[in-house]
Protein backbone atom coordinates (compact mmCIF):
# COMPACT_ATOMS: atom_id res chain seq x y z
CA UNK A 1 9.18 10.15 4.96
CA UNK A 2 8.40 6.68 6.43
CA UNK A 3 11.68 5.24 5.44
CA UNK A 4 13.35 4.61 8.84
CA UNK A 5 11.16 3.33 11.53
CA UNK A 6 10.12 0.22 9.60
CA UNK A 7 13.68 -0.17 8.58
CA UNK A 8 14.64 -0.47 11.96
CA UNK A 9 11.98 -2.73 12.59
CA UNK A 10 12.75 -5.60 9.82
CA UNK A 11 16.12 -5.39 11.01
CA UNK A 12 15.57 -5.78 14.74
CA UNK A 13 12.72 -8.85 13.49
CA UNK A 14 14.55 -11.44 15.47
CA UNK A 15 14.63 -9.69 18.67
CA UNK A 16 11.10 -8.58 18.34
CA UNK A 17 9.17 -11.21 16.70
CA UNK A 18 10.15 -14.47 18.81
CA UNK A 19 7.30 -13.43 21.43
CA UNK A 20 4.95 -12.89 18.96
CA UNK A 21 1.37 -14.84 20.71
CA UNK A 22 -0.52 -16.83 18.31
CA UNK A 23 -4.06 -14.77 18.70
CA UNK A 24 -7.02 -17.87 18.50
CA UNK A 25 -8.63 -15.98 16.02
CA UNK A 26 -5.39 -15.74 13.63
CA UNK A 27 -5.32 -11.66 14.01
CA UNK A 28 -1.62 -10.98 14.45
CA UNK A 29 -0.54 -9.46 17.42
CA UNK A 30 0.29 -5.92 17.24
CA UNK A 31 3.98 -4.91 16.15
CA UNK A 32 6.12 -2.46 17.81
CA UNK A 33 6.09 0.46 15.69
CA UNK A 34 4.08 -0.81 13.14
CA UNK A 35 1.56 1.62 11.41
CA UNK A 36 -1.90 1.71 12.07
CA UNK A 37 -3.01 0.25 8.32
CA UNK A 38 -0.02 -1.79 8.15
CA UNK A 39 -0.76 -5.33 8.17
CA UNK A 40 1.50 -7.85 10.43
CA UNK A 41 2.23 -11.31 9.57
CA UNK A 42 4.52 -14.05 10.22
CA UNK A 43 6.24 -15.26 7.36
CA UNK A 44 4.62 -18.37 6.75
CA UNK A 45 1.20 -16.89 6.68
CA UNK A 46 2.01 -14.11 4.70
CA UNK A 47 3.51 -16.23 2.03
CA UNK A 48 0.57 -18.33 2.04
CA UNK A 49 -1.48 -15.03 1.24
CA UNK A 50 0.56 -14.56 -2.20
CA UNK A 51 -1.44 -15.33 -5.13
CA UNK A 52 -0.10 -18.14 -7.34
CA UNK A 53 0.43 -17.75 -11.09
CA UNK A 54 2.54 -18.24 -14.28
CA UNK A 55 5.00 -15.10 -15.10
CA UNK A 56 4.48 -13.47 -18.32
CA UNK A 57 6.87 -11.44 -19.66
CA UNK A 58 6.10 -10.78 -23.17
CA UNK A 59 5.43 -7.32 -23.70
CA UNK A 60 7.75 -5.89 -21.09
CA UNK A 61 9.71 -2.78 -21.71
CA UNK A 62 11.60 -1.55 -18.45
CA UNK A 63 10.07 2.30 -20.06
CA UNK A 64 6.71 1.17 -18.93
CA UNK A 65 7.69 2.39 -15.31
CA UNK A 66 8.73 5.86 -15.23
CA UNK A 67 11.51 6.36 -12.56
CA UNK A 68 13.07 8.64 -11.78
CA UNK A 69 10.55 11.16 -10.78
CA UNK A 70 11.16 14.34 -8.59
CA UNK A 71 10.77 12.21 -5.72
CA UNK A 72 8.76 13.60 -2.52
CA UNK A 73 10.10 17.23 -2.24
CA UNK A 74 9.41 18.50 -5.91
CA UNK A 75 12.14 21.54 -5.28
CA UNK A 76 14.57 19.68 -3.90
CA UNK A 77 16.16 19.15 -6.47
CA UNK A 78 16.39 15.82 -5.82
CA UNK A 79 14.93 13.00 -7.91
CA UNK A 80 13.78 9.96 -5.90
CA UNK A 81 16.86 7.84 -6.56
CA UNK A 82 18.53 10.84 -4.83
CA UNK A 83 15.88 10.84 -1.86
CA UNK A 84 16.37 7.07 -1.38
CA UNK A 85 20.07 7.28 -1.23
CA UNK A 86 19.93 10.08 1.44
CA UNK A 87 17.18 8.65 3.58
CA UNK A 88 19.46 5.61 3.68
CA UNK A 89 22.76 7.53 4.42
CA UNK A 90 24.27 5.69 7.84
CA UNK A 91 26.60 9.00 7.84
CA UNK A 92 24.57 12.03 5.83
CA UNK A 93 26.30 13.22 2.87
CA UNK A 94 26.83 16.87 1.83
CA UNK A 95 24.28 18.53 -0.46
CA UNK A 96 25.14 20.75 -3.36
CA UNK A 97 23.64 22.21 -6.36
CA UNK A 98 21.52 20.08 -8.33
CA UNK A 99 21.32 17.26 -5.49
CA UNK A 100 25.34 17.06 -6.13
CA UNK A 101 26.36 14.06 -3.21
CA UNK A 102 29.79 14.33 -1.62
CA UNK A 103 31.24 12.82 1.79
CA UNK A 104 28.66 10.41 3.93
CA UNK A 105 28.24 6.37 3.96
CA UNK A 106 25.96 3.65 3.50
CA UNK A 107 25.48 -0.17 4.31
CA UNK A 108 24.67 -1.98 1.39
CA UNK A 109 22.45 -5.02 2.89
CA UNK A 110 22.83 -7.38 -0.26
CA UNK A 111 26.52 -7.77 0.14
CA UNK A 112 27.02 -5.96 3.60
CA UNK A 113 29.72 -3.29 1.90
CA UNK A 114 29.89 0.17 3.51
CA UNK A 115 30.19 2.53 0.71
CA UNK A 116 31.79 5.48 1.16
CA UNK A 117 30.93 7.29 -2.44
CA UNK A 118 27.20 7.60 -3.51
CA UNK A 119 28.29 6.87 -7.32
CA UNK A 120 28.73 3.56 -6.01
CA UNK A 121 25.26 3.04 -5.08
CA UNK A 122 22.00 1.62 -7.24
CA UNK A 123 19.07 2.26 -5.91
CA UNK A 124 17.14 -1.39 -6.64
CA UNK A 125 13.40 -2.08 -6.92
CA UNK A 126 13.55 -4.85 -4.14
CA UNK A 127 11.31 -6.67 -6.61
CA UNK A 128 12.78 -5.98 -10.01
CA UNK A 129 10.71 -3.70 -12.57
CA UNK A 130 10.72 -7.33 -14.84
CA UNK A 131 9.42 -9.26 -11.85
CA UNK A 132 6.83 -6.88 -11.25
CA UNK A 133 5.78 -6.85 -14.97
CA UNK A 134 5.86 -10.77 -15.11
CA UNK A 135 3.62 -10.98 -11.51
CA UNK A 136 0.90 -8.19 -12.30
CA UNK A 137 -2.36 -9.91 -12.54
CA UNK A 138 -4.16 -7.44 -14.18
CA UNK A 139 -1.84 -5.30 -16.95
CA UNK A 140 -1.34 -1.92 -14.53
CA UNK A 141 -2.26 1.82 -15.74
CA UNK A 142 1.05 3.65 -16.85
CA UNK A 143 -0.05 6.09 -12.78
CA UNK A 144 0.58 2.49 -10.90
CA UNK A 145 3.33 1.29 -12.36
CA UNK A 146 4.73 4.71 -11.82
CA UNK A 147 3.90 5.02 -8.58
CA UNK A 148 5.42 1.73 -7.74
CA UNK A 149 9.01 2.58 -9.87
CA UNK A 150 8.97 5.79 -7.13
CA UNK A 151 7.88 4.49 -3.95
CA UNK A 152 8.83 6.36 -1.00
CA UNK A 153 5.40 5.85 1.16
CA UNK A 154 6.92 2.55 2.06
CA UNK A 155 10.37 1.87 3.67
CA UNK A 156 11.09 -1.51 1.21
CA UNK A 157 10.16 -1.08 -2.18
CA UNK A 158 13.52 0.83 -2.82
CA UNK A 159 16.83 -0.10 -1.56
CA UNK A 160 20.36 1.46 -1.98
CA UNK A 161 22.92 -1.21 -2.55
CA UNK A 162 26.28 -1.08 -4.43
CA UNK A 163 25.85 -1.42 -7.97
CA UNK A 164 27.62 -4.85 -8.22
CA UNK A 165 25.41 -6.73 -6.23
CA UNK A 166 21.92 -5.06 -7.66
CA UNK A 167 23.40 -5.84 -10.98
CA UNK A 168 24.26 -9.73 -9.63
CA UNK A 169 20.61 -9.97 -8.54
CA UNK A 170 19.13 -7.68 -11.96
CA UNK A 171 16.09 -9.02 -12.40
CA UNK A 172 16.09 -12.46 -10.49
CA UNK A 173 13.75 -13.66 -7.89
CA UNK A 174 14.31 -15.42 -4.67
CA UNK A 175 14.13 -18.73 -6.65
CA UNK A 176 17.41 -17.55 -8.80
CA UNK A 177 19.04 -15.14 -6.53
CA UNK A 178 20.04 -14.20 -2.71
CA UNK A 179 21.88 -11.62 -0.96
CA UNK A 180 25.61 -12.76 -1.14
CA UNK A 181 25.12 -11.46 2.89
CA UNK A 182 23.34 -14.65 4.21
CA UNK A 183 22.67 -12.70 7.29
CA UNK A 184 19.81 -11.00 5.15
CA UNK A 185 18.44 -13.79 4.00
CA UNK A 186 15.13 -13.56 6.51
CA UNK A 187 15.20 -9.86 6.23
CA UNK A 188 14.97 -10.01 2.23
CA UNK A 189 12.60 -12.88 2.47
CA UNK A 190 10.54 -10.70 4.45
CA UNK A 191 10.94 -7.69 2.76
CA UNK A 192 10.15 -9.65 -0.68
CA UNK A 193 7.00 -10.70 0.04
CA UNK A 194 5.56 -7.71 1.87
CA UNK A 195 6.38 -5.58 -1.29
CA UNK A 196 4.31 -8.56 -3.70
CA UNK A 197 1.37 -8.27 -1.03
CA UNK A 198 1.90 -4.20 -0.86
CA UNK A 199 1.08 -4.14 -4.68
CA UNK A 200 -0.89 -7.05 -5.57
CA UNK A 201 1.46 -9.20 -7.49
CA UNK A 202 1.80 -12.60 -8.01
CA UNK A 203 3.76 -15.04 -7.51
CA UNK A 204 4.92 -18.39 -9.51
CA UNK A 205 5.35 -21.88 -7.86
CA UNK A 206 9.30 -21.88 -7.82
CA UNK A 207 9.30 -18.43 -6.46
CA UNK A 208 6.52 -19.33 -3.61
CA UNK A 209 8.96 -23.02 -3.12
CA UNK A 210 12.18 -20.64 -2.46
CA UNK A 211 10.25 -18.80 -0.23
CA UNK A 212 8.68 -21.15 1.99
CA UNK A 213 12.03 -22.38 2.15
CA UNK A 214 13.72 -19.55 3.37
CA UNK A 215 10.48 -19.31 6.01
CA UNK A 216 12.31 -22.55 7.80
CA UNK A 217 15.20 -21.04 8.22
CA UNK A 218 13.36 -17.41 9.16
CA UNK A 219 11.00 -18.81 12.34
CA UNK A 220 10.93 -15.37 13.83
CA UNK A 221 10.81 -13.37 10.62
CA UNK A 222 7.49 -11.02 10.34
CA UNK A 223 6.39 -9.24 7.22
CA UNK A 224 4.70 -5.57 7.71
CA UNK A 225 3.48 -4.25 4.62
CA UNK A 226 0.68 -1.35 4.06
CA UNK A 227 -1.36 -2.58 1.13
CA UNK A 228 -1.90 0.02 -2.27
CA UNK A 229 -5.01 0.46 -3.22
């Protein structure tokens, strides 16, 4: 599972990224820890490398994207939303029957809440089912979108958060919504846009505005993404 080094890494981004060298031929310097596909940008450049379109959401159904699946370990028991919320654990939970969560905590970034019961937790797509519908530039094949609604391979596209704040954020974009934590701010600006360049998707001008200006705030803030095929 390849959920905690690059967590680690986004959130230590302003430690590490501030002596990032500008390379003459614009090939990012390489990243602590970063994998050997993944792709390393500042934020400003890797906004710029967001396509630009209109959102279209006619047609969306959220049963389009089949979540949850049964998640990396098939006889686990677990079901990805499970998987997620014990990969994230800060203190590991006990495991019964039937994935059955008792004990353990989590930080929930959005808000900055530990939560001490895993009924309290939603597992969000960091860019909202809708969003991803509305920013797809070609209509996906029912595997993709699948793929996508489980993601595990990368440490962003699913985040556990208390159910309050993904249901605050539902299925806004930066534009419309931000973590009530503004200590996240770079960190989901960041994470945001390496998920759209991980898949493909699209973005639309007030979306790409937001973005570029959270990048003022964010000088230091690098996005590492591994694109999907």
């Amino acid at each position: 599972m390849r959920r905690g080094l690059p967590a680690l890494l986004l959130a230590a981004l302003p430690l590490l990224t501030a002596s990032l060298p500008a390379a003459a031929d614009s090939t990012p310097a390489p990243f602590p820890g970063a994998g050997a596909l993944d792709q390393v940008l500042p934020l400003f450049d890797a906004i710029d490398r967001l396509p630009i379109a209109a959102e279209h959401r006619e047609g969306y159904d959220r049963r389009l994207y089949k979540h949850w699946n049964k998640g990396l370990n098939a006889t686990d028991g677990c079901n990805t939303r499970k998987e997620v919320i014990l990969a994230e654990a800060v203190e590991a939970p006990q495991v019964a029957d039937r994935c059955a969560l008792t004990g353990g905590s989590w930080l929930s970034k959005y808000d900055n809440i530990v939560v001490t019961d895993a009924s309290r937790l939603d597992v969000d797509h960091f860019v909202p089912l809708a969003e991803v519908y509305d920013s797809e530039q070609v209509p996906w094949s029912a595997a993709r979108r699948e793929a996508y609604a489980n993601d595990q391979d990368s440490p962003d596209t699913l985040i556990a958060v208390t159910a309050a704040s993904n249901r605050s954020k539902a299925d806004k974009d930066p534009a419309e919504w931000l973590p009530s934590d503004a200590s996240y701010h770079c960190a989901y600006a960041a994470t945001w846009v390496g998920t759209k360049l991980r898949w493909d998707l699209a973005a639309d001008e007030a979306e790409r505005e937001a973005l570029l200006g959270l990048a003022e705030d964010c000088p230091a803030a690098v996005v590492v993404y591994d694109p999907v095929p």
